[in-house]
PDB file of N, CA and C in Angstrom:
ATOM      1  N   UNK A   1       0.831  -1.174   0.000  1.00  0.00           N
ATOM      2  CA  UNK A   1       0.000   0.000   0.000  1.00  0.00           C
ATOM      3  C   UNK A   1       0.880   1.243   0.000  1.00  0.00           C
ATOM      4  N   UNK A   2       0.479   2.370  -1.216  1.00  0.00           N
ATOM      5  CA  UNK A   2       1.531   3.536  -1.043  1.00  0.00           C
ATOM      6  C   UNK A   2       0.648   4.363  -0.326  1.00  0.00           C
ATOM      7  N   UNK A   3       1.307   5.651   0.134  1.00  0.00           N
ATOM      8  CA  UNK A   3       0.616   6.120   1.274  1.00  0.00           C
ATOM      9  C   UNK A   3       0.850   7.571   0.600  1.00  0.00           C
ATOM     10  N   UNK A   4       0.238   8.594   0.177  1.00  0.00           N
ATOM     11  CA  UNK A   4       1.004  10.062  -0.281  1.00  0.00           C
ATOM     12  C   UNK A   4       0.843  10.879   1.339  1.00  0.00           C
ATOM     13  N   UNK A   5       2.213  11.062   1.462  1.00  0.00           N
ATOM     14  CA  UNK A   5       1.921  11.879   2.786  1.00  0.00           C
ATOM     15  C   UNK A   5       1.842  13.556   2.618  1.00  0.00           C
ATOM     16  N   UNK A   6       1.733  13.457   1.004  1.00  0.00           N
ATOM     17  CA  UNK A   6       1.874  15.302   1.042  1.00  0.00           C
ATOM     18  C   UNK A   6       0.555  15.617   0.550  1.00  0.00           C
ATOM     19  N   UNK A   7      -0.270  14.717   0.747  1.00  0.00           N
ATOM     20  CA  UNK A   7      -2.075  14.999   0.203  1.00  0.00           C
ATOM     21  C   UNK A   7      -2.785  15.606   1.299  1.00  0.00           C
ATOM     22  N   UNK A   8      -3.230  16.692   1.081  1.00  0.00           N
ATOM     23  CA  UNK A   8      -3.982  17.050   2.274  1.00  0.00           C
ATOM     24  C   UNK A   8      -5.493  16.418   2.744  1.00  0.00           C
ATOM     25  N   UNK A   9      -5.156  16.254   3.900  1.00  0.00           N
ATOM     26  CA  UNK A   9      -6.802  15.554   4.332  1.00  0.00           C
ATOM     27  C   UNK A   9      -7.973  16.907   4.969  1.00  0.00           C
ATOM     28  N   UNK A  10      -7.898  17.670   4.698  1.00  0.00           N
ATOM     29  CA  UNK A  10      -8.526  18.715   5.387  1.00  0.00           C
ATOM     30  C   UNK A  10      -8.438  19.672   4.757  1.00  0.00           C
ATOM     31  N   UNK A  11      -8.576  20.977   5.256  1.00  0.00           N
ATOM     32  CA  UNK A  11      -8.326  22.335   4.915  1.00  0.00           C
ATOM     33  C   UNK A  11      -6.912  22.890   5.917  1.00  0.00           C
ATOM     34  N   UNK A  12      -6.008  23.878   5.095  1.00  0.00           N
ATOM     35  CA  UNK A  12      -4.833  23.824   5.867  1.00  0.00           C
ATOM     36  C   UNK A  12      -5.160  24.803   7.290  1.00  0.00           C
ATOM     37  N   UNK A  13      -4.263  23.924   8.272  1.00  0.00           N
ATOM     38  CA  UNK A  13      -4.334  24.799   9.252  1.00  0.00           C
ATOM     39  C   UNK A  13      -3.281  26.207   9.589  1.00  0.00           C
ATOM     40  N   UNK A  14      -4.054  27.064  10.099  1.00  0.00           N
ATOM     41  CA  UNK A  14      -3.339  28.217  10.368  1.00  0.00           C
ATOM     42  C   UNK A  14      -3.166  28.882  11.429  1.00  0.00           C
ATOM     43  N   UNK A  15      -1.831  29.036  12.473  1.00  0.00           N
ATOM     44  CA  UNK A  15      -1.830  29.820  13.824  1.00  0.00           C
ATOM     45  C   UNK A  15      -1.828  31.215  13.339  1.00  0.00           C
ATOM     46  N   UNK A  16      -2.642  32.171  14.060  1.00  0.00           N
ATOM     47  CA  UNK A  16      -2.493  33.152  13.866  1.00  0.00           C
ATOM     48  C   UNK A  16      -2.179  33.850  15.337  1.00  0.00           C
ATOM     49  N   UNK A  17      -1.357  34.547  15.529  1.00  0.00           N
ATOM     50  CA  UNK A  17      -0.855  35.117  16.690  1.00  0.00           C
ATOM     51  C   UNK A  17      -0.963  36.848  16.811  1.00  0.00           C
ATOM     52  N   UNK A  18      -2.142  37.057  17.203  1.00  0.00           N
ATOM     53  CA  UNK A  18      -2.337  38.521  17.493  1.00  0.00           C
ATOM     54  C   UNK A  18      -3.839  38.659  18.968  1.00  0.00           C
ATOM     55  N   UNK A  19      -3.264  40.200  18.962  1.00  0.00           N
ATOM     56  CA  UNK A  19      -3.541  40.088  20.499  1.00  0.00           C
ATOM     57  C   UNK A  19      -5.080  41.111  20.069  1.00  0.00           C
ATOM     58  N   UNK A  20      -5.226  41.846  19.240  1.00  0.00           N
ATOM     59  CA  UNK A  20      -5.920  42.462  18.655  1.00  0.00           C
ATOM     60  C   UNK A  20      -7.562  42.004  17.957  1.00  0.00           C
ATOM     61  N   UNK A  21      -8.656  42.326  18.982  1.00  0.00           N
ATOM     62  CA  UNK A  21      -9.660  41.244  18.665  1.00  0.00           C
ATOM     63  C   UNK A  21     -10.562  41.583  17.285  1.00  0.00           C
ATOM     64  N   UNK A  22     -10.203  43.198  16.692  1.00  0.00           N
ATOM     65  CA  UNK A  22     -10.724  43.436  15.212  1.00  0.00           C
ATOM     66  C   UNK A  22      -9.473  42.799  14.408  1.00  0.00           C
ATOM     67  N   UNK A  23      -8.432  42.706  14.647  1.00  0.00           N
ATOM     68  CA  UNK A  23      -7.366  41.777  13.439  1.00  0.00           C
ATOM     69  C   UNK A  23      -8.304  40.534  13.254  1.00  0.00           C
ATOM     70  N   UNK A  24      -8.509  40.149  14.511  1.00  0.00           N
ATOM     71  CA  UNK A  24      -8.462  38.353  14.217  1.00  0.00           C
ATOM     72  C   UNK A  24     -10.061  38.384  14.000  1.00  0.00           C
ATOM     73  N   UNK A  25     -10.791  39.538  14.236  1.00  0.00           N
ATOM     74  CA  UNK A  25     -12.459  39.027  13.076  1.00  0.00           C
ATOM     75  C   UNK A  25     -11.753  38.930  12.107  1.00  0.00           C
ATOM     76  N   UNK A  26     -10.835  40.398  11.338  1.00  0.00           N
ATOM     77  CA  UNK A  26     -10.789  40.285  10.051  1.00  0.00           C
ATOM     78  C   UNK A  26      -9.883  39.149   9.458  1.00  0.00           C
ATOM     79  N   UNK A  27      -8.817  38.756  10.180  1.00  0.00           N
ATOM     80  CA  UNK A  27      -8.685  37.135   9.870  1.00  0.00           C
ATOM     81  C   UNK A  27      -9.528  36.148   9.277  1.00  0.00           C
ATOM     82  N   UNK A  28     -10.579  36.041  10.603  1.00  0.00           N
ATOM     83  CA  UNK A  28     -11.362  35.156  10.452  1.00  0.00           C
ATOM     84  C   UNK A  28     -12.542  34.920   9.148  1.00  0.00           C
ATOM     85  N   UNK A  29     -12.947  36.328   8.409  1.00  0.00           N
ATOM     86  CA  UNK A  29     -13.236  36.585   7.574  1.00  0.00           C
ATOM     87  C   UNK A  29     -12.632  36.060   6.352  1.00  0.00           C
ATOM     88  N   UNK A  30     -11.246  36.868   6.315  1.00  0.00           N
ATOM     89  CA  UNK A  30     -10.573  36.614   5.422  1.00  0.00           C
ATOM     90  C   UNK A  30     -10.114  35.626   5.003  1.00  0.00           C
ATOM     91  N   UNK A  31      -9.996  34.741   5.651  1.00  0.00           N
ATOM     92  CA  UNK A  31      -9.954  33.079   6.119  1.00  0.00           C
ATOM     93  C   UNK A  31     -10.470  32.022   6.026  1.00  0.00           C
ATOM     94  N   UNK A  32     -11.811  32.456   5.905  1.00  0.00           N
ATOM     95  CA  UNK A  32     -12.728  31.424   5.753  1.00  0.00           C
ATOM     96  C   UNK A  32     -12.161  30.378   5.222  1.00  0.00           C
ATOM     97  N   UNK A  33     -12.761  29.226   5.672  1.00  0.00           N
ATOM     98  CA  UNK A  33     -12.372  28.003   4.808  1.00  0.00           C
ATOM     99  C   UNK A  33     -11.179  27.148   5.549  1.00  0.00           C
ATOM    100  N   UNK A  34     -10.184  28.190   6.151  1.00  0.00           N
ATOM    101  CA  UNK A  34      -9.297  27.021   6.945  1.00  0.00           C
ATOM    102  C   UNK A  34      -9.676  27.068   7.938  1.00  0.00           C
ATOM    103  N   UNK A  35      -8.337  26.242   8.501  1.00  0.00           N
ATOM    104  CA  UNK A  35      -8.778  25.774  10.517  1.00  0.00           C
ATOM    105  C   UNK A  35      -7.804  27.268  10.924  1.00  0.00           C
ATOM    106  N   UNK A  36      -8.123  27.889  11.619  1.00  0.00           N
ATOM    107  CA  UNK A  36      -7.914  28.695  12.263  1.00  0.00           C
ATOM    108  C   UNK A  36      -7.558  28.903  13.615  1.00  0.00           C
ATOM    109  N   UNK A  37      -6.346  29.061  14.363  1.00  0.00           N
ATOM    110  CA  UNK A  37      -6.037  28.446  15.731  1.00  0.00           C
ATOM    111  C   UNK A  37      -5.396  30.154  16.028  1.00  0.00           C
ATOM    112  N   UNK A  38      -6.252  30.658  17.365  1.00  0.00           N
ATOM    113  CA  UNK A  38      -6.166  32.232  17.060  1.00  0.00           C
ATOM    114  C   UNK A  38      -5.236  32.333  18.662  1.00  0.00           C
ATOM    115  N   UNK A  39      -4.026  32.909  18.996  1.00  0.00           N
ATOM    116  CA  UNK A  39      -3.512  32.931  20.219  1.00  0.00           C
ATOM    117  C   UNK A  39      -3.276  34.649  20.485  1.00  0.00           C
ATOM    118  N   UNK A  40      -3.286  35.104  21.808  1.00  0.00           N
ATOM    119  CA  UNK A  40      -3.156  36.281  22.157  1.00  0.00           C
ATOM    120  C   UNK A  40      -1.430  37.242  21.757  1.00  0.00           C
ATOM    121  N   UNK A  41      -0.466  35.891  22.222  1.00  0.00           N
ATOM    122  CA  UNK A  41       0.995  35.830  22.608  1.00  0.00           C
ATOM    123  C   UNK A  41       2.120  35.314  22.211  1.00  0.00           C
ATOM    124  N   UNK A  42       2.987  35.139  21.907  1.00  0.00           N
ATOM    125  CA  UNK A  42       4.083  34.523  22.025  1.00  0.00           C
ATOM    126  C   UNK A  42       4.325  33.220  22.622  1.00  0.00           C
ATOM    127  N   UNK A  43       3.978  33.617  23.933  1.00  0.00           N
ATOM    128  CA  UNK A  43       4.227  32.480  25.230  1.00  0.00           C
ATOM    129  C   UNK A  43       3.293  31.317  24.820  1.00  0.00           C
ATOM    130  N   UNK A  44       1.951  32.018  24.574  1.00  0.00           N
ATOM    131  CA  UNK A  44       1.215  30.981  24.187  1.00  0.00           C
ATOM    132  C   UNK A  44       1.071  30.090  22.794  1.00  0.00           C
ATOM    133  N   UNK A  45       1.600  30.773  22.063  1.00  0.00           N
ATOM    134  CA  UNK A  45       1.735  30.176  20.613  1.00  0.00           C
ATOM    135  C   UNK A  45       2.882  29.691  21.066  1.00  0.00           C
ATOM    136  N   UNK A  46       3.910  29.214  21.938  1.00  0.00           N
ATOM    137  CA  UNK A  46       5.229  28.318  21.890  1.00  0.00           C
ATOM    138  C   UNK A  46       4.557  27.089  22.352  1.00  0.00           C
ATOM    139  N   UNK A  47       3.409  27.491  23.514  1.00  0.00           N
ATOM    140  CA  UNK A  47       3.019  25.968  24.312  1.00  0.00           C
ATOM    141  C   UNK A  47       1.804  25.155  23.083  1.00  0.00           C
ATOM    142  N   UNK A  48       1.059  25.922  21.797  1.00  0.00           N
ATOM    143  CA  UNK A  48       0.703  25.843  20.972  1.00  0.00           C
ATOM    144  C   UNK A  48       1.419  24.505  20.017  1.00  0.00           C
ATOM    145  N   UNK A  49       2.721  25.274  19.549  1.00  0.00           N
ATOM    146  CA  UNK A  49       3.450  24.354  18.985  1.00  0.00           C
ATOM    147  C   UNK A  49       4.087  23.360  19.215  1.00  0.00           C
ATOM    148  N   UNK A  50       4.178  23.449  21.014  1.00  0.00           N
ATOM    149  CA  UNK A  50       4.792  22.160  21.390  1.00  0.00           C
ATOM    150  C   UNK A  50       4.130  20.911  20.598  1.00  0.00           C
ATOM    151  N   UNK A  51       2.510  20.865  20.851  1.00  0.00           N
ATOM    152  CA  UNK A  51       1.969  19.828  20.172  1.00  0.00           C
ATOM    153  C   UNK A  51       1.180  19.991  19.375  1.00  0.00           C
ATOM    154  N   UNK A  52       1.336  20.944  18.130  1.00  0.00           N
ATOM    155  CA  UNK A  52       1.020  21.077  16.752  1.00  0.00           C
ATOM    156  C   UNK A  52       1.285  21.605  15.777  1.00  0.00           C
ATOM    157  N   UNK A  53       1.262  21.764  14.973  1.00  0.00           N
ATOM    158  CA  UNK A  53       2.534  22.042  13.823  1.00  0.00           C
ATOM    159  C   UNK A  53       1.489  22.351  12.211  1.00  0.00           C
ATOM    160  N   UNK A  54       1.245  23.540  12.717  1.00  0.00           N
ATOM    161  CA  UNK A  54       0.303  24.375  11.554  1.00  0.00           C
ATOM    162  C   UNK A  54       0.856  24.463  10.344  1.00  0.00           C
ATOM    163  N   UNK A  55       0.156  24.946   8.896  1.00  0.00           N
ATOM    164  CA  UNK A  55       0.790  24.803   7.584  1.00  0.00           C
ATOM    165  C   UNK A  55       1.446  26.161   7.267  1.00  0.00           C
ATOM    166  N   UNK A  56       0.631  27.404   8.413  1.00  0.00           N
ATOM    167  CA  UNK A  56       1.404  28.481   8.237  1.00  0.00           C
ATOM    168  C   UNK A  56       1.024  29.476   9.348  1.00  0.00           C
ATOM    169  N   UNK A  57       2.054  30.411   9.530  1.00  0.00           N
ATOM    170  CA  UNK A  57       1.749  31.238  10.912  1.00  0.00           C
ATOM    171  C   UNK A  57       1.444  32.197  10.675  1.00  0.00           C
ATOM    172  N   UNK A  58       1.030  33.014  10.805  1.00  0.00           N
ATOM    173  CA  UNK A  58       0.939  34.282  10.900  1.00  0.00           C
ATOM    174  C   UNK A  58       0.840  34.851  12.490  1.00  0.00           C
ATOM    175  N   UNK A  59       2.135  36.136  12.302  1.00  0.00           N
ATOM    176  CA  UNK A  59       2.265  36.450  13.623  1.00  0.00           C
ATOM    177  C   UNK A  59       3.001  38.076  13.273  1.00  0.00           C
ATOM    178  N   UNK A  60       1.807  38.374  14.373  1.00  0.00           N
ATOM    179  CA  UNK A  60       1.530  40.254  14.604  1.00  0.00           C
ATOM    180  C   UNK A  60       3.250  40.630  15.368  1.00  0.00           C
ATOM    181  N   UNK A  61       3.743  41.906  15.311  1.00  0.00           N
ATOM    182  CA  UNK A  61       5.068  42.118  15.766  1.00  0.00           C
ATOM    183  C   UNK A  61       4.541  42.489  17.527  1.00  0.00           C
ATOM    184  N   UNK A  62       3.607  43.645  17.682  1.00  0.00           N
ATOM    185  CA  UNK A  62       3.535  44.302  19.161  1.00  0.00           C
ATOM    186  C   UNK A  62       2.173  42.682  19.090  1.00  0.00           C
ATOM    187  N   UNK A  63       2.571  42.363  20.692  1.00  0.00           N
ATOM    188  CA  UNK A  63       1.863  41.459  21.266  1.00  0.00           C
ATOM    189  C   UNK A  63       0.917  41.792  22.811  1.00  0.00           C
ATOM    190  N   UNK A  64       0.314  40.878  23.090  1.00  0.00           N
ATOM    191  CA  UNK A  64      -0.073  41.574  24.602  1.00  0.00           C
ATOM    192  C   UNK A  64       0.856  40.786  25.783  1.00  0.00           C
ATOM    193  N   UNK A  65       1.232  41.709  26.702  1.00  0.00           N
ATOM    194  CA  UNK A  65       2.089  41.392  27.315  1.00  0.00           C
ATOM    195  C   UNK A  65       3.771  42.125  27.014  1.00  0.00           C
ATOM    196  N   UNK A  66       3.300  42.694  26.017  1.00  0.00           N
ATOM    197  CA  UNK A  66       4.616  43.956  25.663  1.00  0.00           C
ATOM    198  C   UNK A  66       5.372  42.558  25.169  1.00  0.00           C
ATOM    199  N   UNK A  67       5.324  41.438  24.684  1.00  0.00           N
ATOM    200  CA  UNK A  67       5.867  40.357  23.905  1.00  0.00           C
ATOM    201  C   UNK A  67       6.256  40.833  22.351  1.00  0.00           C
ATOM    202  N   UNK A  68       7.080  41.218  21.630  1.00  0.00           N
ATOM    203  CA  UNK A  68       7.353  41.224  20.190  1.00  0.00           C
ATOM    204  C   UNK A  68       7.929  39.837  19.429  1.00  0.00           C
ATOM    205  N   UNK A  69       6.483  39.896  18.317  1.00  0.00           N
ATOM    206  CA  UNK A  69       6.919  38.662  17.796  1.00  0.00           C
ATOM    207  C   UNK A  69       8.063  38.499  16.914  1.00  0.00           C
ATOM    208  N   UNK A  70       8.735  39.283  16.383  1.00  0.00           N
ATOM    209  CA  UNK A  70      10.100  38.912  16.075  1.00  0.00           C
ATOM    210  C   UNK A  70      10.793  38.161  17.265  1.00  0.00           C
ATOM    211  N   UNK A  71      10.494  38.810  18.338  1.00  0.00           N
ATOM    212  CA  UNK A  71      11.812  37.522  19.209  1.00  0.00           C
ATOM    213  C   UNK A  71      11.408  36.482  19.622  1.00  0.00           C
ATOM    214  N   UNK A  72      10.384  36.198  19.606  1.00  0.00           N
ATOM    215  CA  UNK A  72      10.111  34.702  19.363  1.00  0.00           C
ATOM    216  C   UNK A  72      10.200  33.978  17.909  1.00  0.00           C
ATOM    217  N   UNK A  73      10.533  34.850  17.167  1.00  0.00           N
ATOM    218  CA  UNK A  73      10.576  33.574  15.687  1.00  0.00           C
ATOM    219  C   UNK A  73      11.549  32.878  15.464  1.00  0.00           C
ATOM    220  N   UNK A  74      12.991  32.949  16.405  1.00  0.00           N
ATOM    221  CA  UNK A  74      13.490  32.021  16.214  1.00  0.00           C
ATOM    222  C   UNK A  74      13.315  30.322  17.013  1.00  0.00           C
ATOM    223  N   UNK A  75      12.420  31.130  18.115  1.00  0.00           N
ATOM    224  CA  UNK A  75      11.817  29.622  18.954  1.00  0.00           C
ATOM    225  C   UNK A  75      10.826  28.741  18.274  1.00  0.00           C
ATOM    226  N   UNK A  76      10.540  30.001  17.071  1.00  0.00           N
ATOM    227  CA  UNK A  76       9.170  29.400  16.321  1.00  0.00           C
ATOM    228  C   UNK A  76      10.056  28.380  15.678  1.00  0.00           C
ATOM    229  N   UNK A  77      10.790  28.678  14.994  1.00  0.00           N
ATOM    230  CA  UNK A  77      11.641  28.031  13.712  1.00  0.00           C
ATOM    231  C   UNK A  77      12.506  26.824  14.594  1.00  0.00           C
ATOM    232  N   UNK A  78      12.438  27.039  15.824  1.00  0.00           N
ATOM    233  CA  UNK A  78      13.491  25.351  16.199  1.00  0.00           C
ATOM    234  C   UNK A  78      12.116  24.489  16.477  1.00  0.00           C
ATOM    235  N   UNK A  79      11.479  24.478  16.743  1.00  0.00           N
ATOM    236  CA  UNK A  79       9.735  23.933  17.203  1.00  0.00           C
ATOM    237  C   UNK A  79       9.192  23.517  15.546  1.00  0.00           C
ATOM    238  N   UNK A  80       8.953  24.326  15.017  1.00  0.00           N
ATOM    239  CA  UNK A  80       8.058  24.196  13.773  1.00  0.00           C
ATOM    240  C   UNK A  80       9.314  24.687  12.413  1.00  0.00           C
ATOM    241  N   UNK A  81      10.003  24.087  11.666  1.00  0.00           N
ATOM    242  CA  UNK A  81      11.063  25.097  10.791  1.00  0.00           C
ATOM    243  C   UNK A  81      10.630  25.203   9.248  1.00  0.00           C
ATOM    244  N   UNK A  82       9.843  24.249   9.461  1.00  0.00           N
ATOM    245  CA  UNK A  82       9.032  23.838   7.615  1.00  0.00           C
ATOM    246  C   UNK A  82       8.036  24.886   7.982  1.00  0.00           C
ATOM    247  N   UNK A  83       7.773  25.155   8.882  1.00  0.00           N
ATOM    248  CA  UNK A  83       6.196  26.004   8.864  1.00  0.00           C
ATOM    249  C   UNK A  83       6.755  27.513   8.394  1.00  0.00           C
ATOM    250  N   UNK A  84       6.043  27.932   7.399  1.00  0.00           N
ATOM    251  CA  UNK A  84       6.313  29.484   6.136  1.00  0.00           C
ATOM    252  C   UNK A  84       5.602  30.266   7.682  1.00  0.00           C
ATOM    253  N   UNK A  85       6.496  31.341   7.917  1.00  0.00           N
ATOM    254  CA  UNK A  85       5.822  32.516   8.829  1.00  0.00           C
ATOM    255  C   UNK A  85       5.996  33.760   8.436  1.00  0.00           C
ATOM    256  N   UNK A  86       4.770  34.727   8.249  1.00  0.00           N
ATOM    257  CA  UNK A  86       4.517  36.257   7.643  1.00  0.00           C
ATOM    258  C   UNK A  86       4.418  36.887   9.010  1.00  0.00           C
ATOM    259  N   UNK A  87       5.245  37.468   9.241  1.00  0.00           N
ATOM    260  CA  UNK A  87       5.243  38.393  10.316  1.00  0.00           C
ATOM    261  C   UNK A  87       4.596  40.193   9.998  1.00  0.00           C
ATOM    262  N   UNK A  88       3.669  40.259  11.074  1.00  0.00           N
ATOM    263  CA  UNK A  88       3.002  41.645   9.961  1.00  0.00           C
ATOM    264  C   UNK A  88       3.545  42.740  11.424  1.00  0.00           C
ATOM    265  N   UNK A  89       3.704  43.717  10.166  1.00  0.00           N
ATOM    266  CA  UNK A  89       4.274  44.802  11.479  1.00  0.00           C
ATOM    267  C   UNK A  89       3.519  46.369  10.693  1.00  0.00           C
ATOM    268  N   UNK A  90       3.337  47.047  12.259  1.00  0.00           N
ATOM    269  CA  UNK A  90       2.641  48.116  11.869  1.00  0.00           C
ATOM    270  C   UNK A  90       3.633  49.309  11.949  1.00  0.00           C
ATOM    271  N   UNK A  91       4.496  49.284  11.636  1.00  0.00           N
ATOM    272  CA  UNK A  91       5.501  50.638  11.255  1.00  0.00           C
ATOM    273  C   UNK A  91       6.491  50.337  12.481  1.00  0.00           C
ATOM    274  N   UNK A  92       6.685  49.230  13.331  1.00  0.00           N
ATOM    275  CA  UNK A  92       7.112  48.901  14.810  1.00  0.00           C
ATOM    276  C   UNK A  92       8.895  48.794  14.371  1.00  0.00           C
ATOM    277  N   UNK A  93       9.361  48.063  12.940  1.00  0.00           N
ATOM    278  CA  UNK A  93      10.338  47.989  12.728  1.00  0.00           C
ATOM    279  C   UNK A  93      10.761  48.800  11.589  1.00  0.00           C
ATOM    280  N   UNK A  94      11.841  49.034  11.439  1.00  0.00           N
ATOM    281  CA  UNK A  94      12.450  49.956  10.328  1.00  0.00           C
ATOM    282  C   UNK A  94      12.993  48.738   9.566  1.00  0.00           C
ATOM    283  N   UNK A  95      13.046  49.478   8.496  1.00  0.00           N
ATOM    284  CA  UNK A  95      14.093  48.703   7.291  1.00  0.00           C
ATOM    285  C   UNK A  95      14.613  47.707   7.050  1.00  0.00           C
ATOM    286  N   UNK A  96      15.930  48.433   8.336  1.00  0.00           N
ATOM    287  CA  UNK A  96      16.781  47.327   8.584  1.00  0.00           C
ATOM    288  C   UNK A  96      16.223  45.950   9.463  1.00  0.00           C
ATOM    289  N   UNK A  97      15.567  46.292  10.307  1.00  0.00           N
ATOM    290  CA  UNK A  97      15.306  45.590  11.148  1.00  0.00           C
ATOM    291  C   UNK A  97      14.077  44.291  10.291  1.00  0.00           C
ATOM    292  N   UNK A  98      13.803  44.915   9.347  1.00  0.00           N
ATOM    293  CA  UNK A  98      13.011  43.880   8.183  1.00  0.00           C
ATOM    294  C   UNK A  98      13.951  43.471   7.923  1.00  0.00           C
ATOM    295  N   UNK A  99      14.393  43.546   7.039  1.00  0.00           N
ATOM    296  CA  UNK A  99      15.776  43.058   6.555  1.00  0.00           C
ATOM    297  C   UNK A  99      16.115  41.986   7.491  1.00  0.00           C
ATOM    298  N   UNK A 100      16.504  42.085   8.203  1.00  0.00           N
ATOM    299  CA  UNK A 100      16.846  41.157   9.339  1.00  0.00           C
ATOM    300  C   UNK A 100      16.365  40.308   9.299  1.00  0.00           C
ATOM    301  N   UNK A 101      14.879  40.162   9.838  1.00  0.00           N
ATOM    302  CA  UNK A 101      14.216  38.988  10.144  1.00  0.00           C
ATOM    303  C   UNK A 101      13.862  37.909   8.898  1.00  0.00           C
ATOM    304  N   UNK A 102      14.184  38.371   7.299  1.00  0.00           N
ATOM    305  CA  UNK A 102      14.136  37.907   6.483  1.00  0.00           C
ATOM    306  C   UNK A 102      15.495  36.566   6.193  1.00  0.00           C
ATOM    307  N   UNK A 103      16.606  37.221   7.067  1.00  0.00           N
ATOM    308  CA  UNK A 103      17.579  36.246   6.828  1.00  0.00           C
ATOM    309  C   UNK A 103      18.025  35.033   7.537  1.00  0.00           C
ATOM    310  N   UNK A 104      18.461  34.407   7.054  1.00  0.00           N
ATOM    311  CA  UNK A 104      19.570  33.090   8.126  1.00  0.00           C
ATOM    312  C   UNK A 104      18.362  32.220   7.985  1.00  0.00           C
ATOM    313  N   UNK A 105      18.708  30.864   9.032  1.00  0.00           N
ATOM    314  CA  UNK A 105      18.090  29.634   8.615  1.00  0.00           C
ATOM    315  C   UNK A 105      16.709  30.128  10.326  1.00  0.00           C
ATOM    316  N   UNK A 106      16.787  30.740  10.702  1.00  0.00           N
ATOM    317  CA  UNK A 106      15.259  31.288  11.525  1.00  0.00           C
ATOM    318  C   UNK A 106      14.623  32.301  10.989  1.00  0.00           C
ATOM    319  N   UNK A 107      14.648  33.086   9.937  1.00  0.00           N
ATOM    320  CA  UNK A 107      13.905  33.810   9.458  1.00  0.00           C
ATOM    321  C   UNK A 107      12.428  33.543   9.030  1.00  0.00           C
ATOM    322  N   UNK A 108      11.436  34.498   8.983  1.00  0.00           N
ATOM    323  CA  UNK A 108      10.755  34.475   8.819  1.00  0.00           C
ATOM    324  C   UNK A 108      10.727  34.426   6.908  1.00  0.00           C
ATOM    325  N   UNK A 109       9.380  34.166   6.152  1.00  0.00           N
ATOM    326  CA  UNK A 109       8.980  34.057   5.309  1.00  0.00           C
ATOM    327  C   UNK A 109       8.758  35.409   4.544  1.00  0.00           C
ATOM    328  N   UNK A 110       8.087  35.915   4.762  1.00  0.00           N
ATOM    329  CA  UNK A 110       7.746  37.656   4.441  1.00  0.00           C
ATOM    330  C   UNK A 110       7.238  37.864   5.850  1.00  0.00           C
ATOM    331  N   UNK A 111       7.543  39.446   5.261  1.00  0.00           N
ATOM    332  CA  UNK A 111       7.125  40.430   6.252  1.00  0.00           C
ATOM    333  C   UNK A 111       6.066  41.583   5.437  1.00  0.00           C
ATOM    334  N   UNK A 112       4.893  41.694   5.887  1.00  0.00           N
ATOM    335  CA  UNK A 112       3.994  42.626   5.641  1.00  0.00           C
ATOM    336  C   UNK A 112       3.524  43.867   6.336  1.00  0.00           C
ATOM    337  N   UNK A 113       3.799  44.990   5.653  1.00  0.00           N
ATOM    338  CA  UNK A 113       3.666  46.164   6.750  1.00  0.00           C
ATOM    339  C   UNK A 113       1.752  46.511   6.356  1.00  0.00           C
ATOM    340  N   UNK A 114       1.335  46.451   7.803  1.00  0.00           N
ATOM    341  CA  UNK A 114       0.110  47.107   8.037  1.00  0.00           C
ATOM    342  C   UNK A 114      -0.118  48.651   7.767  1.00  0.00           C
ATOM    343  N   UNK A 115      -1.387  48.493   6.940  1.00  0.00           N
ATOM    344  CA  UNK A 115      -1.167  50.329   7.109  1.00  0.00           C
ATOM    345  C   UNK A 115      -1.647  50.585   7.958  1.00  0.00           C
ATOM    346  N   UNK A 116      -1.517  51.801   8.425  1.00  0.00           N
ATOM    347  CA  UNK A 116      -1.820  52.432   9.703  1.00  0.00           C
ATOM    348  C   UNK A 116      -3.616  53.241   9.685  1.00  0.00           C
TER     349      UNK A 116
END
């Protein structure tokens, strides 16, 4: 019996990490159709991934708890490293500091700036 393990059985799942409860309607909107796994934090999207491993993240930069999700993406990436992560930032980082999080083997996927 061959088995395809890259066939999806579902609709893909997605962590989304924002602390912001009009982001994550408009997520949820925008979204429709997948599984949707919505966390406030950082802290909590790590105990998240301990035991699950979403098809893609999405994760807000200012968090609650004064948490910025750039410094957790490299905990994201030893936990989950196949998982593509769009980190969205609302004017919080400059340039360079994009730049940054785009490189090396913990980087994030893209980065999307929110308009204000």
């Amino acid at each position: 019996m061959v088995v395809d393990i890259m066939k999806q059985t579902g609709p893909a799942s997605i962590l989304v990490i924002e602390d912001d409860p009009q982001q994550i309607r408009l997520y949820s909107k925008a979204l429709r159709g997948y599984r949707l796994t919505c966390v406030a934090n950082g802290t909590a999207a790590l105990k998240f991934l301990e035991d699950n491993h979403p098809d893609l993240i999405i994760l807000d930069n200012v968090l609650s708890r004064g948490e910025r999700g750039v410094e957790f993406l490299p905990r994201f990436k030893d936990l989950v490293a196949h998982v593509p992560i769009i980190i969205i930032i609302s004017g919080t980082l400059d340039i360079q500091s994009q730049l940054q999080v785009l490189q090396g083997p913990r980087a994030a996927h893209y980065v999307i700036e929110q308009a204000r």
